[in-house]
N, C-alpha and C. Protein backbone atom coordinates (compact mmCIF):
# COMPACT_ATOMS: atom_id res chain seq x y z
N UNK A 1 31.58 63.58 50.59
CA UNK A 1 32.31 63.07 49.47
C UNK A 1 31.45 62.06 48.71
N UNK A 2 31.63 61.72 47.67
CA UNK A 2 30.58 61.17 46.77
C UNK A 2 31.56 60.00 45.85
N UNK A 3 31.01 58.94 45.87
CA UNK A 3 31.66 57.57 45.63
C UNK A 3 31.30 57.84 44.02
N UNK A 4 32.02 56.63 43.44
CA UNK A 4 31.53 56.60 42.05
C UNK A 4 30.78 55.54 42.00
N UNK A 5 29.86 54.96 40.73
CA UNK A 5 28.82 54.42 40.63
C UNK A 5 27.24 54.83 40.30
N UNK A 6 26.51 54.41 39.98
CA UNK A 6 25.41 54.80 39.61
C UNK A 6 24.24 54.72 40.78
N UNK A 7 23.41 55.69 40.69
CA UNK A 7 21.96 56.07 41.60
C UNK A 7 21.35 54.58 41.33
N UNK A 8 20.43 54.59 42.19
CA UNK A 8 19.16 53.72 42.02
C UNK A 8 18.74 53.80 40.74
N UNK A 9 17.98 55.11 40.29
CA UNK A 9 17.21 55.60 39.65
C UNK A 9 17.73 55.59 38.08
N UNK A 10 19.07 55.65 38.27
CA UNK A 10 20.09 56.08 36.81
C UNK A 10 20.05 54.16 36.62
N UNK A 11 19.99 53.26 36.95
CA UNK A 11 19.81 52.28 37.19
C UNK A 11 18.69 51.68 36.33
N UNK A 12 17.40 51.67 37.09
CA UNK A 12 16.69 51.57 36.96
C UNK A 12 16.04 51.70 35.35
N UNK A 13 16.74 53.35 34.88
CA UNK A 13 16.51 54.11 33.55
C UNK A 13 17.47 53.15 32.90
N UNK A 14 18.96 52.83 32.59
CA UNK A 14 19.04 51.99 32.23
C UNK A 14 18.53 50.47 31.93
N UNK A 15 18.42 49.61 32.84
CA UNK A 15 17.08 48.28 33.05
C UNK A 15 16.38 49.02 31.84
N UNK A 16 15.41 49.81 32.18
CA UNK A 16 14.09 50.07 31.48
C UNK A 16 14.68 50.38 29.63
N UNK A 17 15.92 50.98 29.66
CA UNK A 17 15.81 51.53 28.12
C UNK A 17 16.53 50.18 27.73
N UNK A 18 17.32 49.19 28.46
CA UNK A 18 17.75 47.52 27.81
C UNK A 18 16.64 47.09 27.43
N UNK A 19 15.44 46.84 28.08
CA UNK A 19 14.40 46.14 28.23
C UNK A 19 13.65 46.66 27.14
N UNK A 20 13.46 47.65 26.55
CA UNK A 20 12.79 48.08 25.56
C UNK A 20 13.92 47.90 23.85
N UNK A 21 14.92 48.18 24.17
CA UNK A 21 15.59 47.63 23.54
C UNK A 21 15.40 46.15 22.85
N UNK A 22 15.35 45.00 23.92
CA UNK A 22 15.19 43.47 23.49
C UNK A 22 14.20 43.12 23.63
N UNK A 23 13.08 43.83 23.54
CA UNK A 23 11.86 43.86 23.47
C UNK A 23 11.50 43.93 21.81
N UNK A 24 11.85 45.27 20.80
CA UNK A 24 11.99 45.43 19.91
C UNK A 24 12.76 44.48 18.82
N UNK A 25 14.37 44.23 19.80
CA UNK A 25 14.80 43.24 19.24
C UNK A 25 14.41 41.73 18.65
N UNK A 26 13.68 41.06 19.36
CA UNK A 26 12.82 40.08 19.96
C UNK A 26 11.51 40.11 18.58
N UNK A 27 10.88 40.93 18.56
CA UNK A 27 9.88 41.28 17.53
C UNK A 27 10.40 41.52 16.19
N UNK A 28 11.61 42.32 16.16
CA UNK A 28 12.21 42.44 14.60
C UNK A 28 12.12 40.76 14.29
N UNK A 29 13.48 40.08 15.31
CA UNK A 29 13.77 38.64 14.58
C UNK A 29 12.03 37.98 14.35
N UNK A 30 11.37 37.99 15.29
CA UNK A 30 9.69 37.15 14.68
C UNK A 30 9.28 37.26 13.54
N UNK A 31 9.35 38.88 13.14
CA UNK A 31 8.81 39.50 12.20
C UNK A 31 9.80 38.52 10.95
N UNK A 32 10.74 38.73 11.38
CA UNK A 32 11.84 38.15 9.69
C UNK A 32 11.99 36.86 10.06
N UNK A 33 11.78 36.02 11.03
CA UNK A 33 11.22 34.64 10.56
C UNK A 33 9.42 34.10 9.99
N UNK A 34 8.50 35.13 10.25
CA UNK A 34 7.75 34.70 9.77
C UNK A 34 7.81 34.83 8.69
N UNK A 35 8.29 36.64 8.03
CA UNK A 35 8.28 36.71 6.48
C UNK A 35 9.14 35.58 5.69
N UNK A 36 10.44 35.38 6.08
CA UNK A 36 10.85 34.04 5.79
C UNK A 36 10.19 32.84 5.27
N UNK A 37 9.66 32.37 6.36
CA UNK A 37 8.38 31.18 6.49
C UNK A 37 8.10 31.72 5.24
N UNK A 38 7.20 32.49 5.07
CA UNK A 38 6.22 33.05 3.99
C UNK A 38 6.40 32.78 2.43
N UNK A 39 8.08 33.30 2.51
CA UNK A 39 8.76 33.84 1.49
C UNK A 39 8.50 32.50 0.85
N UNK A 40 9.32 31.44 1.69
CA UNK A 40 9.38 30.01 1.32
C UNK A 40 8.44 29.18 0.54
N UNK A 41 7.04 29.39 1.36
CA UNK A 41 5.94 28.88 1.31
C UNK A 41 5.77 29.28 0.15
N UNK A 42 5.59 30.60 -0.82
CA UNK A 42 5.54 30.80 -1.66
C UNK A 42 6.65 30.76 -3.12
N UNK A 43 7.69 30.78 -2.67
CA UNK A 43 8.86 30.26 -3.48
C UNK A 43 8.44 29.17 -4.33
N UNK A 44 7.59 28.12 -2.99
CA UNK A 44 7.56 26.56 -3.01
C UNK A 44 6.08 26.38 -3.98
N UNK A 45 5.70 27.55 -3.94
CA UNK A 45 4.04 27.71 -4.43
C UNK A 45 4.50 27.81 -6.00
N UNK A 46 4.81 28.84 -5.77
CA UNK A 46 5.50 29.17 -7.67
C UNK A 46 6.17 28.00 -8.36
N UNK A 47 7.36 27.74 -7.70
CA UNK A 47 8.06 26.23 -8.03
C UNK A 47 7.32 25.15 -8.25
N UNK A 48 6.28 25.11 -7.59
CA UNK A 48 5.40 23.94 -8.09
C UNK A 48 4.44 24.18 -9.51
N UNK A 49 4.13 24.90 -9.51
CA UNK A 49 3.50 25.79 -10.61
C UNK A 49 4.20 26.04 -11.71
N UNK A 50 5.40 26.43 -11.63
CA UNK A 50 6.57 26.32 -12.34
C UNK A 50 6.76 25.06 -13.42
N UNK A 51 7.14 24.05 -12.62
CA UNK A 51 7.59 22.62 -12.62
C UNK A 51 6.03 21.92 -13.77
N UNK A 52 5.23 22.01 -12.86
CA UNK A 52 3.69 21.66 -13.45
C UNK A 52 4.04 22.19 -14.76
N UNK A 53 4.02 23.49 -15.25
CA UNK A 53 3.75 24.13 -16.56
C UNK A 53 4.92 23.45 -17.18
N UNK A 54 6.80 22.97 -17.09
CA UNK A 54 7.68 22.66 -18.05
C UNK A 54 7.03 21.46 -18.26
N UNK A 55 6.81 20.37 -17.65
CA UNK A 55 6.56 18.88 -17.64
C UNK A 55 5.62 18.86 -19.02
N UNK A 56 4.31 19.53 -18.64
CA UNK A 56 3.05 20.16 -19.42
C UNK A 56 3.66 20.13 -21.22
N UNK A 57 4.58 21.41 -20.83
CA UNK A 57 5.16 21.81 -22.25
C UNK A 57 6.25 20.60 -23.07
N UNK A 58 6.95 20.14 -21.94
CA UNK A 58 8.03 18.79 -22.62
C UNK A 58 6.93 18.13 -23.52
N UNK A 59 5.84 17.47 -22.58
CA UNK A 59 5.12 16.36 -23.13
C UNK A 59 4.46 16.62 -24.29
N UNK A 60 3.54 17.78 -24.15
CA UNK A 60 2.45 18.41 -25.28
C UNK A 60 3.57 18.10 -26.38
N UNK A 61 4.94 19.39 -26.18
CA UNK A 61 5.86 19.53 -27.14
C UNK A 61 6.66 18.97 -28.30
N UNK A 62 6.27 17.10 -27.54
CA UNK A 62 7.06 16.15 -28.07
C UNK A 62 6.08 15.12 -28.15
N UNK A 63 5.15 15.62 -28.44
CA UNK A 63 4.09 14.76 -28.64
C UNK A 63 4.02 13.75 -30.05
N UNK A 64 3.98 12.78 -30.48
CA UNK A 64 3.90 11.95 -32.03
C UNK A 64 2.81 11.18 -31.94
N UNK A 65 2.97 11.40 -33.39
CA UNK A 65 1.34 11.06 -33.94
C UNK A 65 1.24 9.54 -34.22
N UNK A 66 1.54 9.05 -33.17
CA UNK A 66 1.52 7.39 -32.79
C UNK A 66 0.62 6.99 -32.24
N UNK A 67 -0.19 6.06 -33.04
CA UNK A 67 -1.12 5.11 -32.20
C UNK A 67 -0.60 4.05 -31.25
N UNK A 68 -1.15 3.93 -30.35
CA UNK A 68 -1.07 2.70 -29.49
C UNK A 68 -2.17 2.22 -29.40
N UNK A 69 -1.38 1.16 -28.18
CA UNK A 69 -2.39 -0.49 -27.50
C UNK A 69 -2.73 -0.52 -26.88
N UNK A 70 -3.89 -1.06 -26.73
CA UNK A 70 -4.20 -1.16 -25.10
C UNK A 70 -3.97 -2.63 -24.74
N UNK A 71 -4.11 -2.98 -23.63
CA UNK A 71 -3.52 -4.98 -23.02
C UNK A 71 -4.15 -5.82 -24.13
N UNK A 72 -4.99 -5.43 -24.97
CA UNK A 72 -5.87 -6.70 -25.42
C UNK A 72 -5.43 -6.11 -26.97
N UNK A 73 -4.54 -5.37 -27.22
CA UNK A 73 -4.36 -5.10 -28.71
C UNK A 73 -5.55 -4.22 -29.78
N UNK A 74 -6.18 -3.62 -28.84
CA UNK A 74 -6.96 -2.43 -28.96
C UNK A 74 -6.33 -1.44 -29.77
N UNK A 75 -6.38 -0.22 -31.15
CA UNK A 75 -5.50 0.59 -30.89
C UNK A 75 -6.46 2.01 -30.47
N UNK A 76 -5.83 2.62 -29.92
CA UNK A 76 -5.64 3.60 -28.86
C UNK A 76 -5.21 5.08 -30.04
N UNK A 77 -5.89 6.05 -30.35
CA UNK A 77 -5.74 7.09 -30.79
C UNK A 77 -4.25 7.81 -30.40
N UNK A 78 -3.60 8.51 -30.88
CA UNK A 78 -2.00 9.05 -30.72
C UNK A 78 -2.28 10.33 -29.28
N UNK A 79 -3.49 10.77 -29.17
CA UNK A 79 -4.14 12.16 -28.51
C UNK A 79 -5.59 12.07 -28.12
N UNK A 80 -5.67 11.27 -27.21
CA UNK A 80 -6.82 11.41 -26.35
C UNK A 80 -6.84 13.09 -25.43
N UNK A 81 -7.52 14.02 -25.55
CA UNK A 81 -7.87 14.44 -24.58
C UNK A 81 -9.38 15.10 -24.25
N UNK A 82 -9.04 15.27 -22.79
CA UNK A 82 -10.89 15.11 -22.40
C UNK A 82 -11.23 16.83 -21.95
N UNK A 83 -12.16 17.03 -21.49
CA UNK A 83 -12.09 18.46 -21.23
C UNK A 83 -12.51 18.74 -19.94
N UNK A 84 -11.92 17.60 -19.13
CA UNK A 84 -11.77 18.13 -17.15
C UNK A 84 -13.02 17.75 -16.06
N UNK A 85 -13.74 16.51 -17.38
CA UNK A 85 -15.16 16.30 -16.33
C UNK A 85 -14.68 15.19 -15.67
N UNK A 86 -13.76 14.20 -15.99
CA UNK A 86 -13.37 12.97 -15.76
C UNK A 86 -11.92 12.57 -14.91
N UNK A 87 -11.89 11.44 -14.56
CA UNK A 87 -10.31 11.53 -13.96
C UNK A 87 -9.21 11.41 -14.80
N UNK A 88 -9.25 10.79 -16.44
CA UNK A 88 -8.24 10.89 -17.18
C UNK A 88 -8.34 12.18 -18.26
N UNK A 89 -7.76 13.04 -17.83
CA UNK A 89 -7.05 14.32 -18.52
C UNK A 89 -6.78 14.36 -20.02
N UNK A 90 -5.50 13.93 -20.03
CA UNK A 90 -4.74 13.46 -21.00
C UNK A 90 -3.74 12.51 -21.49
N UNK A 91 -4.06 11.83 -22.56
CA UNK A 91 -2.88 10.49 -22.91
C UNK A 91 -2.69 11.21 -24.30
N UNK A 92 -1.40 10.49 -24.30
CA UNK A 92 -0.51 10.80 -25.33
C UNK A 92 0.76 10.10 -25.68
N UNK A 93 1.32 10.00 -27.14
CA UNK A 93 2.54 8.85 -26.87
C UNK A 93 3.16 10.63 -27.30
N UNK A 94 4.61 10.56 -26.42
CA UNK A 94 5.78 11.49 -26.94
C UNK A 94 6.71 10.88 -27.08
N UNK A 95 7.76 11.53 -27.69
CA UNK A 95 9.27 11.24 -28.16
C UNK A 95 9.90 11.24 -26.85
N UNK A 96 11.06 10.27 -27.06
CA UNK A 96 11.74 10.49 -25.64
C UNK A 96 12.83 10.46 -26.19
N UNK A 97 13.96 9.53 -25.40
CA UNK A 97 15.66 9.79 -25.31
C UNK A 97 15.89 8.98 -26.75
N UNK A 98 17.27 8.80 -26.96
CA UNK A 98 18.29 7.91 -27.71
C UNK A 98 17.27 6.13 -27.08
N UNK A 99 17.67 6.09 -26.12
CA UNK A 99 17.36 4.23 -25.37
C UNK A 99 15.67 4.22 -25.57
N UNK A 100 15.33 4.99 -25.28
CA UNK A 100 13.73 4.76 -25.57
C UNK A 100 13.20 5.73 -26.36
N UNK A 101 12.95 5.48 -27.43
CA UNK A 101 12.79 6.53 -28.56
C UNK A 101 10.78 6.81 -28.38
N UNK A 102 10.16 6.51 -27.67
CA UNK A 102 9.07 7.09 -27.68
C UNK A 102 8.56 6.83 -26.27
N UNK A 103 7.38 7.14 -25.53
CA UNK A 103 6.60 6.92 -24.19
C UNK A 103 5.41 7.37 -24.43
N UNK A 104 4.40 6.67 -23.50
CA UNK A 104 2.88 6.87 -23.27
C UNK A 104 2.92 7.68 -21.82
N UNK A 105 2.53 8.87 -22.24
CA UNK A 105 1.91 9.69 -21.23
C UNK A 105 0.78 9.80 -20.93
N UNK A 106 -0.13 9.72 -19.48
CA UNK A 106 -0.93 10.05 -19.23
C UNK A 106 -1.34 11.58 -17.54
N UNK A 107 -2.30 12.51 -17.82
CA UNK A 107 -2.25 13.20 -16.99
C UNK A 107 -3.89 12.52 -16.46
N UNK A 108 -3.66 12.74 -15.08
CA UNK A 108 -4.92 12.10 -14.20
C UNK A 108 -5.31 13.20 -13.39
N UNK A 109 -6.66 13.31 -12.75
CA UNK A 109 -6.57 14.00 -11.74
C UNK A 109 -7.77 13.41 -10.62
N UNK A 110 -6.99 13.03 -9.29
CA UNK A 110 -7.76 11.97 -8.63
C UNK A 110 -7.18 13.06 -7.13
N UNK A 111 -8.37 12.96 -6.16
CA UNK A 111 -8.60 13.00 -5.24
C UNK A 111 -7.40 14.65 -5.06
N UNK A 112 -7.81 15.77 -6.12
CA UNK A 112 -7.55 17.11 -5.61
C UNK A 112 -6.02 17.16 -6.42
N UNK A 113 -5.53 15.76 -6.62
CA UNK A 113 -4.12 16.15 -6.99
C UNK A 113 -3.70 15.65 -8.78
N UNK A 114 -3.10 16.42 -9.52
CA UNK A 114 -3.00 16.47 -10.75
C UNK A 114 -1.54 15.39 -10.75
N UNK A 115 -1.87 14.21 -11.28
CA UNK A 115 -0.93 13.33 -11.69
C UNK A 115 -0.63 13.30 -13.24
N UNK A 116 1.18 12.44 -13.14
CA UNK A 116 1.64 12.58 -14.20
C UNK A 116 2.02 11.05 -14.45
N UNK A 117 1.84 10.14 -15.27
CA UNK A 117 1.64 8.71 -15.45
C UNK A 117 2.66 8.49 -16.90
N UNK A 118 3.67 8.14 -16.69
CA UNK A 118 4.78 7.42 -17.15
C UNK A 118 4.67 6.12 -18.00
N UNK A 119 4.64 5.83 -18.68
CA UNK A 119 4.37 4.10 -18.92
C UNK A 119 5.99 3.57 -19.24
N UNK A 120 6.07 2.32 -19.06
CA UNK A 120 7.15 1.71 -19.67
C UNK A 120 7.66 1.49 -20.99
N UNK A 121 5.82 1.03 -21.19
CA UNK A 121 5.70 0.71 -22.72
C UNK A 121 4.47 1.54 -23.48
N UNK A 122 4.85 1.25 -24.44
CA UNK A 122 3.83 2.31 -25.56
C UNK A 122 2.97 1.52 -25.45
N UNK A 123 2.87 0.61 -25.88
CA UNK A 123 1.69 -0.81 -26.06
C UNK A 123 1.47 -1.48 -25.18
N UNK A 124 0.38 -1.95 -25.10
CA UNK A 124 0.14 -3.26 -24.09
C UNK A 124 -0.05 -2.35 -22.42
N UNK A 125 -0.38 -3.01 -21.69
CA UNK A 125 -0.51 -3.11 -20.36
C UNK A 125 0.94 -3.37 -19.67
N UNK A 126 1.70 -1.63 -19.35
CA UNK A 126 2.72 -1.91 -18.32
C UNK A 126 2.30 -1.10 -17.22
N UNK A 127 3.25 -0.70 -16.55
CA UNK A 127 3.35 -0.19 -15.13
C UNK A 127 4.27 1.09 -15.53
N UNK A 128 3.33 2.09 -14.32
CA UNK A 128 3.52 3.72 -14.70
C UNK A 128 4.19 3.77 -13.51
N UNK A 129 4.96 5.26 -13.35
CA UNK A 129 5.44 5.52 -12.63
C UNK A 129 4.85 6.90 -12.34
N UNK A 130 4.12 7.18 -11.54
CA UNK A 130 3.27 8.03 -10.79
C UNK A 130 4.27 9.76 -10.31
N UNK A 131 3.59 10.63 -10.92
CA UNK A 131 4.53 11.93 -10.73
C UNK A 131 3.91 13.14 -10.07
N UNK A 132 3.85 13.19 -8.76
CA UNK A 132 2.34 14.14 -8.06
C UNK A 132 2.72 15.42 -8.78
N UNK A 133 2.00 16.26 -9.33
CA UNK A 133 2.20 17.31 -10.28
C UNK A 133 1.88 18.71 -9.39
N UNK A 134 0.93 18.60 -9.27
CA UNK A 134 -0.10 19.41 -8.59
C UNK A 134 -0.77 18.95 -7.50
N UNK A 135 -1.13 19.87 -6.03
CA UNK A 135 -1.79 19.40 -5.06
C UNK A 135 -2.85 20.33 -5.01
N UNK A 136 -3.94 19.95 -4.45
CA UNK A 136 -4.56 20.49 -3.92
C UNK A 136 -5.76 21.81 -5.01
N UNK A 137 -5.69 20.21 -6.19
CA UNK A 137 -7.11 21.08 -7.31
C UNK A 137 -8.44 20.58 -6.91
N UNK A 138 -8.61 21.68 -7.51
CA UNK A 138 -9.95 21.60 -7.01
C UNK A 138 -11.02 21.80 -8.40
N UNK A 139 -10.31 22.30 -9.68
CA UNK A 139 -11.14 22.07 -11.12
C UNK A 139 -10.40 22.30 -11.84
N UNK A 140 -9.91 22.01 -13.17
CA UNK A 140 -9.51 21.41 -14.68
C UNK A 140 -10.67 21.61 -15.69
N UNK A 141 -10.57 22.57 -16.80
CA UNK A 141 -10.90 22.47 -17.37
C UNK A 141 -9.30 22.32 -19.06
N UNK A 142 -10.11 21.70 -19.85
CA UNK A 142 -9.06 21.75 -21.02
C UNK A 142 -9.81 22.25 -22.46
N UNK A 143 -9.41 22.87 -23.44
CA UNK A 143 -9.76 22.70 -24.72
C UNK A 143 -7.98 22.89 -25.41
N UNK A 144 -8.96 22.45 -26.73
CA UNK A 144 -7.75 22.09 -27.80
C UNK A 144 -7.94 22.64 -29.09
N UNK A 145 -6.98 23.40 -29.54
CA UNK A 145 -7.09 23.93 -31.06
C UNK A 145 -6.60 23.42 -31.84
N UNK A 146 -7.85 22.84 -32.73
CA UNK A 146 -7.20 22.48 -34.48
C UNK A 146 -6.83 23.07 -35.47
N UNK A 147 -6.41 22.30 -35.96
CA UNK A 147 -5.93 23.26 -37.46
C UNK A 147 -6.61 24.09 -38.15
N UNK A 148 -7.95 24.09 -38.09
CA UNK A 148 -8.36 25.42 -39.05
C UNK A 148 -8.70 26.61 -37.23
N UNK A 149 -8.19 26.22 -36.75
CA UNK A 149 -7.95 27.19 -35.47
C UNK A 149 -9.50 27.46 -34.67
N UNK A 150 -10.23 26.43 -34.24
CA UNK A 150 -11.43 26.30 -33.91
C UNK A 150 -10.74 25.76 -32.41
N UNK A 151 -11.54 26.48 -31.46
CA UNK A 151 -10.94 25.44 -29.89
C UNK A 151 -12.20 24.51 -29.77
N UNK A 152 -11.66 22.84 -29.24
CA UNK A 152 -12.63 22.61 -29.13
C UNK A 152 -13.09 21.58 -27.90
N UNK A 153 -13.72 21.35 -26.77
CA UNK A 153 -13.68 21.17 -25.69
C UNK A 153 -13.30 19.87 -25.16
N UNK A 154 -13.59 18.91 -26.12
CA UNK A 154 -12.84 17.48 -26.21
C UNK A 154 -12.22 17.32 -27.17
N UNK A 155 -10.60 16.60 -27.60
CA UNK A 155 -10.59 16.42 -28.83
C UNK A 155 -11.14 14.58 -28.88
N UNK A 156 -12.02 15.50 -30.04
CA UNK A 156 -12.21 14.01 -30.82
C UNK A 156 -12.19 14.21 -32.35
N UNK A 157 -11.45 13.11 -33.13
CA UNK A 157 -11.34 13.59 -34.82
C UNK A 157 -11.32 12.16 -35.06
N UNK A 158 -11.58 11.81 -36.31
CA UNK A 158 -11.67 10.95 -37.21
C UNK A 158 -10.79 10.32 -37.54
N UNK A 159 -9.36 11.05 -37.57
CA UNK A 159 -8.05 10.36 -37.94
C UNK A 159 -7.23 10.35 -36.43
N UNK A 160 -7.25 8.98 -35.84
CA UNK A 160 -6.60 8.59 -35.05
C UNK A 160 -5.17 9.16 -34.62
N UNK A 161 -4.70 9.70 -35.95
CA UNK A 161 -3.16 9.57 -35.56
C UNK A 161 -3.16 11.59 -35.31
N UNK A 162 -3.93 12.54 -35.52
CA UNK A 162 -4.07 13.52 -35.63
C UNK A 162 -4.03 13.64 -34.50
N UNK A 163 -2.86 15.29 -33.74
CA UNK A 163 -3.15 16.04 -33.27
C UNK A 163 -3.67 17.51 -32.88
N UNK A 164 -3.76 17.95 -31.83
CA UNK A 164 -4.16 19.21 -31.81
C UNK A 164 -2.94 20.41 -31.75
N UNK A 165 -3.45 21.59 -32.15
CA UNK A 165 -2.03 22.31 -32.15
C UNK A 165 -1.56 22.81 -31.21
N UNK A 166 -2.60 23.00 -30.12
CA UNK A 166 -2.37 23.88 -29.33
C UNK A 166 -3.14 23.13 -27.87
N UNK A 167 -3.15 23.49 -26.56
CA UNK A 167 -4.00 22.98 -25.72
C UNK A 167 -3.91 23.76 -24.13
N UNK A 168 -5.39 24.48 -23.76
CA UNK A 168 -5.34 25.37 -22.95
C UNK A 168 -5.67 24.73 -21.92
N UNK A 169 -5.17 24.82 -20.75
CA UNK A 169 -5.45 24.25 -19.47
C UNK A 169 -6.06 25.68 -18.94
N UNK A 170 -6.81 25.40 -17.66
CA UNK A 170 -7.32 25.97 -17.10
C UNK A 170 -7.69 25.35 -15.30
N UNK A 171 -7.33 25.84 -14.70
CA UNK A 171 -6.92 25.17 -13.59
C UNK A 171 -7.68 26.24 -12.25
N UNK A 172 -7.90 25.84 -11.20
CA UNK A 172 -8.19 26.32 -9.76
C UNK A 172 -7.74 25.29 -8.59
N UNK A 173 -6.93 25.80 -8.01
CA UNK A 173 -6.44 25.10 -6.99
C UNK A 173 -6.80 26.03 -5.54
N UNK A 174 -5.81 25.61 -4.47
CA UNK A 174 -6.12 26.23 -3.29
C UNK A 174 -5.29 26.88 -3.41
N UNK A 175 -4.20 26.59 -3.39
CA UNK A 175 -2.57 27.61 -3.33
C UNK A 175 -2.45 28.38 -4.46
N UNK A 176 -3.13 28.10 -5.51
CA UNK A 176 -2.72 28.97 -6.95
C UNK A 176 -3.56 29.75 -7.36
N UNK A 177 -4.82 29.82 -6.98
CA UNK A 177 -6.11 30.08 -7.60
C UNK A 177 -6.27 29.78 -8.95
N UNK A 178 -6.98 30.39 -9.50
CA UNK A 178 -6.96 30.31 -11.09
C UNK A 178 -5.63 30.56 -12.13
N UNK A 179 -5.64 29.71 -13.01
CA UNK A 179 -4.67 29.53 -13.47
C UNK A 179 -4.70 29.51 -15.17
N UNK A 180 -4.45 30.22 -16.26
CA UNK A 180 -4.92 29.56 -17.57
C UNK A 180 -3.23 29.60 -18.12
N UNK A 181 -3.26 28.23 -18.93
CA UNK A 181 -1.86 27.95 -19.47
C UNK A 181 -2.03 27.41 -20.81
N UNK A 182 -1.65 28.13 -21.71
CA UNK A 182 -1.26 27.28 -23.29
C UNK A 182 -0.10 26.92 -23.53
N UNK A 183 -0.25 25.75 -23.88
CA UNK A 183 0.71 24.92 -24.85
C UNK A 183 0.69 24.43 -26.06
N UNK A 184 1.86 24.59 -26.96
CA UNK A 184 1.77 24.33 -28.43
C UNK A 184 1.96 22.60 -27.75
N UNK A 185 1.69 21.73 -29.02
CA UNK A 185 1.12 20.75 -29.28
C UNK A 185 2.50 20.06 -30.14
N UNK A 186 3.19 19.07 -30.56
CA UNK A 186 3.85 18.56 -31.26
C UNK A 186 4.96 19.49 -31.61
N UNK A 187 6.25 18.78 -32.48
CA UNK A 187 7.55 19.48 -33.16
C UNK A 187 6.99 20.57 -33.81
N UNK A 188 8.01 21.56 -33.52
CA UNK A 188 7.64 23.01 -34.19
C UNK A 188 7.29 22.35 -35.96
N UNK A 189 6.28 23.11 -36.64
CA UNK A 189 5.92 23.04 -37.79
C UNK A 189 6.34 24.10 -38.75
């Protein structure tokens, strides 16, 4: 007479086909937390890149053809910019809110990372408020197009209060590689 229950062997074949089972199982979930990870990492890559290019466009965008000061009553051209050999980038006064109807912007780039420099005041010697933009550059180049549509690698012009119309960044980082970005320059014309 023959009991119910399973063989050794019928056993065993079970064990073995679980085990391959959560074996597979085990590797799916790795697999979709690393792509995860990944996904993120790059989400976070773009988003930064992202973010970098609106800031870029606000400022260029709202840019005015305002001279400023420097601490000692210096004035200061409306559009300094340099073309990526140096640590200051770009200054600029733009338009801001209703409460503060204008700001001095400056873009820096010190030790790999592309900063964004706030001032309090248009004039004079205040205190910035520091905006990490970008990590991890590694070269900047800039030019700028004038009005008769010439790009040109620094702006420098004669009339202080003049800007440029346009202004191409050009960028290499670690996370982004190469990068080229235009921005129009001041209120639509």
């Amino acid at each position: 007479m023959r009991r119910g229950g399973f063989t050794l062997v019928e056993m065993l074949i079970a064990l073995t086909i679980f085990g391959m089972l959560t074996a597979a199982g085990v590797a799916l979930l790795t697999l979709t937390v690393r792509t995860q990870a990944t996904s993120e990492r790059l989400l976070d890559q773009v988003g930064e890149l992202r973010r970098a290019g609106a800031l870029l466009a606000a400022d260029l965008g709202q840019a005015a053809p305002r001279i400023s000061r420097d601490r000692d009553g210096r004035p200061r051209p409306a559009f300094i910019g340099a073309g990526g050999d140096g640590e200051l980038l770009l200054a600029l006064v733009r338009g801001g809110s209703d409460e503060d109807p204008l700001q001095r912007v400056e873009y820096r780039l010190r030790e790999g990372r592309l900063d964004r420099l706030a001032f309090a005041r248009v004039d004079g010697d205040a205190r910035a408020v520091v905006t990490p933009v970008l990590a991890g550059v590694r070269q900047v180049r800039l030019r700028y197009r004038d009005r008769e549509g010439t790009w040109q690698p620094v702006w420098t012009v004669t009339d202080p209060t003049r800007l440029p119309r346009a202004v191409e960044l050009l960028s290499d980082s670690e996370s982004h590689g190469s990068v080229r970005a235009l921005f129009l320059v001041g209120p639509s014309r």
